[in-house]
Protein backbone atom coordinates (compact mmCIF):
# COMPACT_ATOMS: atom_id res chain seq x y z
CA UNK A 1 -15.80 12.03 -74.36
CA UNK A 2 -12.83 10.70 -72.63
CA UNK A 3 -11.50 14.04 -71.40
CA UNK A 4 -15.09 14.40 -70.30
CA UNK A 5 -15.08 10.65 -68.37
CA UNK A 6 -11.89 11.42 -66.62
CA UNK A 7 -13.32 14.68 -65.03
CA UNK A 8 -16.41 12.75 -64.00
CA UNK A 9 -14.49 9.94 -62.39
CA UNK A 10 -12.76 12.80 -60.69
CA UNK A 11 -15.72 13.72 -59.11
CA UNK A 12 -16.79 10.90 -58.02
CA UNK A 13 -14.39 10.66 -55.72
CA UNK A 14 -16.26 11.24 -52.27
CA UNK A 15 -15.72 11.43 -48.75
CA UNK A 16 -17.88 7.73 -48.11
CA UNK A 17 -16.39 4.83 -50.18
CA UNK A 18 -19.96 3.78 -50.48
CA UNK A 19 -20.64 6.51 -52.78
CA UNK A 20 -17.42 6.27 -54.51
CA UNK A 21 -18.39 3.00 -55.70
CA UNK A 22 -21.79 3.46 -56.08
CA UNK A 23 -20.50 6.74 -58.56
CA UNK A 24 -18.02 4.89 -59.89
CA UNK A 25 -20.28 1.92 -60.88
CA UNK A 26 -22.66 4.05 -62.59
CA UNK A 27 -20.47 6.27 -64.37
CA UNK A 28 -18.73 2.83 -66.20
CA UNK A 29 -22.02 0.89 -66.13
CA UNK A 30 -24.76 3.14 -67.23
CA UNK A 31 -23.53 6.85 -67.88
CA UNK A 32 -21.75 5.37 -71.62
CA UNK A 33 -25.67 4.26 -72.66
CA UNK A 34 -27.19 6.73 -70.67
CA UNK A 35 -29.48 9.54 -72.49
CA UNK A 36 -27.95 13.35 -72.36
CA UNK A 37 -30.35 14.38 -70.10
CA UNK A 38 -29.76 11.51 -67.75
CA UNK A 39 -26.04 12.31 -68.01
CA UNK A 40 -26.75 15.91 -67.11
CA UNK A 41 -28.55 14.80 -64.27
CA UNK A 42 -26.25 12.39 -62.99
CA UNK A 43 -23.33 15.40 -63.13
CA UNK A 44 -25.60 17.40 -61.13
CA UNK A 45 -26.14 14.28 -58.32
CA UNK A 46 -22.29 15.11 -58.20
CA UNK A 47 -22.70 18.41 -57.05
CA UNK A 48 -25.12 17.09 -54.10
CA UNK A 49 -23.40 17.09 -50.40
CA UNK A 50 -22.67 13.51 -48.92
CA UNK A 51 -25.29 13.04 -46.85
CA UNK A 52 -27.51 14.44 -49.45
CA UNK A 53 -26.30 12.05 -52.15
CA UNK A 54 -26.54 9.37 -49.49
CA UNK A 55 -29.72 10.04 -48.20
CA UNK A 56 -30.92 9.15 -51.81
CA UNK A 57 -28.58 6.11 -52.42
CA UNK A 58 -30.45 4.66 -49.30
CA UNK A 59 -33.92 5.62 -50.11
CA UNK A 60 -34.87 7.91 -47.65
CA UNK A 61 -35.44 10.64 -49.88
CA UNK A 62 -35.86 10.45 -53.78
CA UNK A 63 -35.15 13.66 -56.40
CA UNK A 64 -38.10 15.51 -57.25
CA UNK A 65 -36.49 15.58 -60.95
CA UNK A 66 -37.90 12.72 -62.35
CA UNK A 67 -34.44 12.07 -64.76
CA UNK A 68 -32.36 12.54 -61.68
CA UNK A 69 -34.73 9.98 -59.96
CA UNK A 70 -34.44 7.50 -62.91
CA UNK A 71 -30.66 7.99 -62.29
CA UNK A 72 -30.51 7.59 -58.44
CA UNK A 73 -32.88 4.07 -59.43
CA UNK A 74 -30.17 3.23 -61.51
CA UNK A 75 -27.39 3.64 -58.95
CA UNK A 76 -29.86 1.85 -56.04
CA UNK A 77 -29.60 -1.27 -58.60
CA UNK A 78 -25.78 -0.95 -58.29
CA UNK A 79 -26.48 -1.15 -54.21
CA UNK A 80 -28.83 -4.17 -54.37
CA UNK A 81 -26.45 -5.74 -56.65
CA UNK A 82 -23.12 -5.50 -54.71
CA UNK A 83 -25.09 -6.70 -51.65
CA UNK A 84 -26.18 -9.93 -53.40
CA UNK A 85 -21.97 -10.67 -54.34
C-alpha cells in the first residue's frame, strides 16, 4: 500500500496548487477508508486534464460515474472546508 500511496501522491502533483491540495487532501483524508472502487475512481480523476479536474472541483460539471461523483463530493468537502479556515 505504501509503494502504492507514494505513486498516487506523485500524481497528484498538478499544474494548479488548488488541485494539488485538493488531491492531496483526499488522498490522506479519505482514499485510506475509501472503498476499492472509490479508490479506482479517484486514480482515474488523476488521469483527467486540469481544467477538466477543475471544472468538477468547482461544480460546473459533475462525473457521470456515480463512484467518481461520490469521490469529486468528497474532494468539494475538502474545498468548502479550507474556505471556512
Amino acid at each position: 500500500m505504501t509503494e502504492q500511496m507514494g505513486k498516487l501522491r506523485w500524481r497528484c502533483r498538478r499544474g494548479m496548487k488548488e488541485l494539488d491540495l485538493l488531491t492531496l487532501g483526499y488522498l490522506e483524508r479519505h482514499y485510506p477508508a475509501a472503498t476499492p472502487d472509490e479508490q479506482r475512481a479517484f486514480a482515474d480523476l488523476l488521469e483527467l486534464q486540469d481544467p477538466v479536474l477543475m471544472g468538477y472541483m468547482v461544480g460546473r460539471e459533475t462525473p457521470a460515474e456515480a463512484t467518481a461523483a461520490r469521490v469529486v463530493k468528497a474532494m468539494r468537502t475538502l474545498l468548502s472546508s479550507s474556505d471556512d479556515a
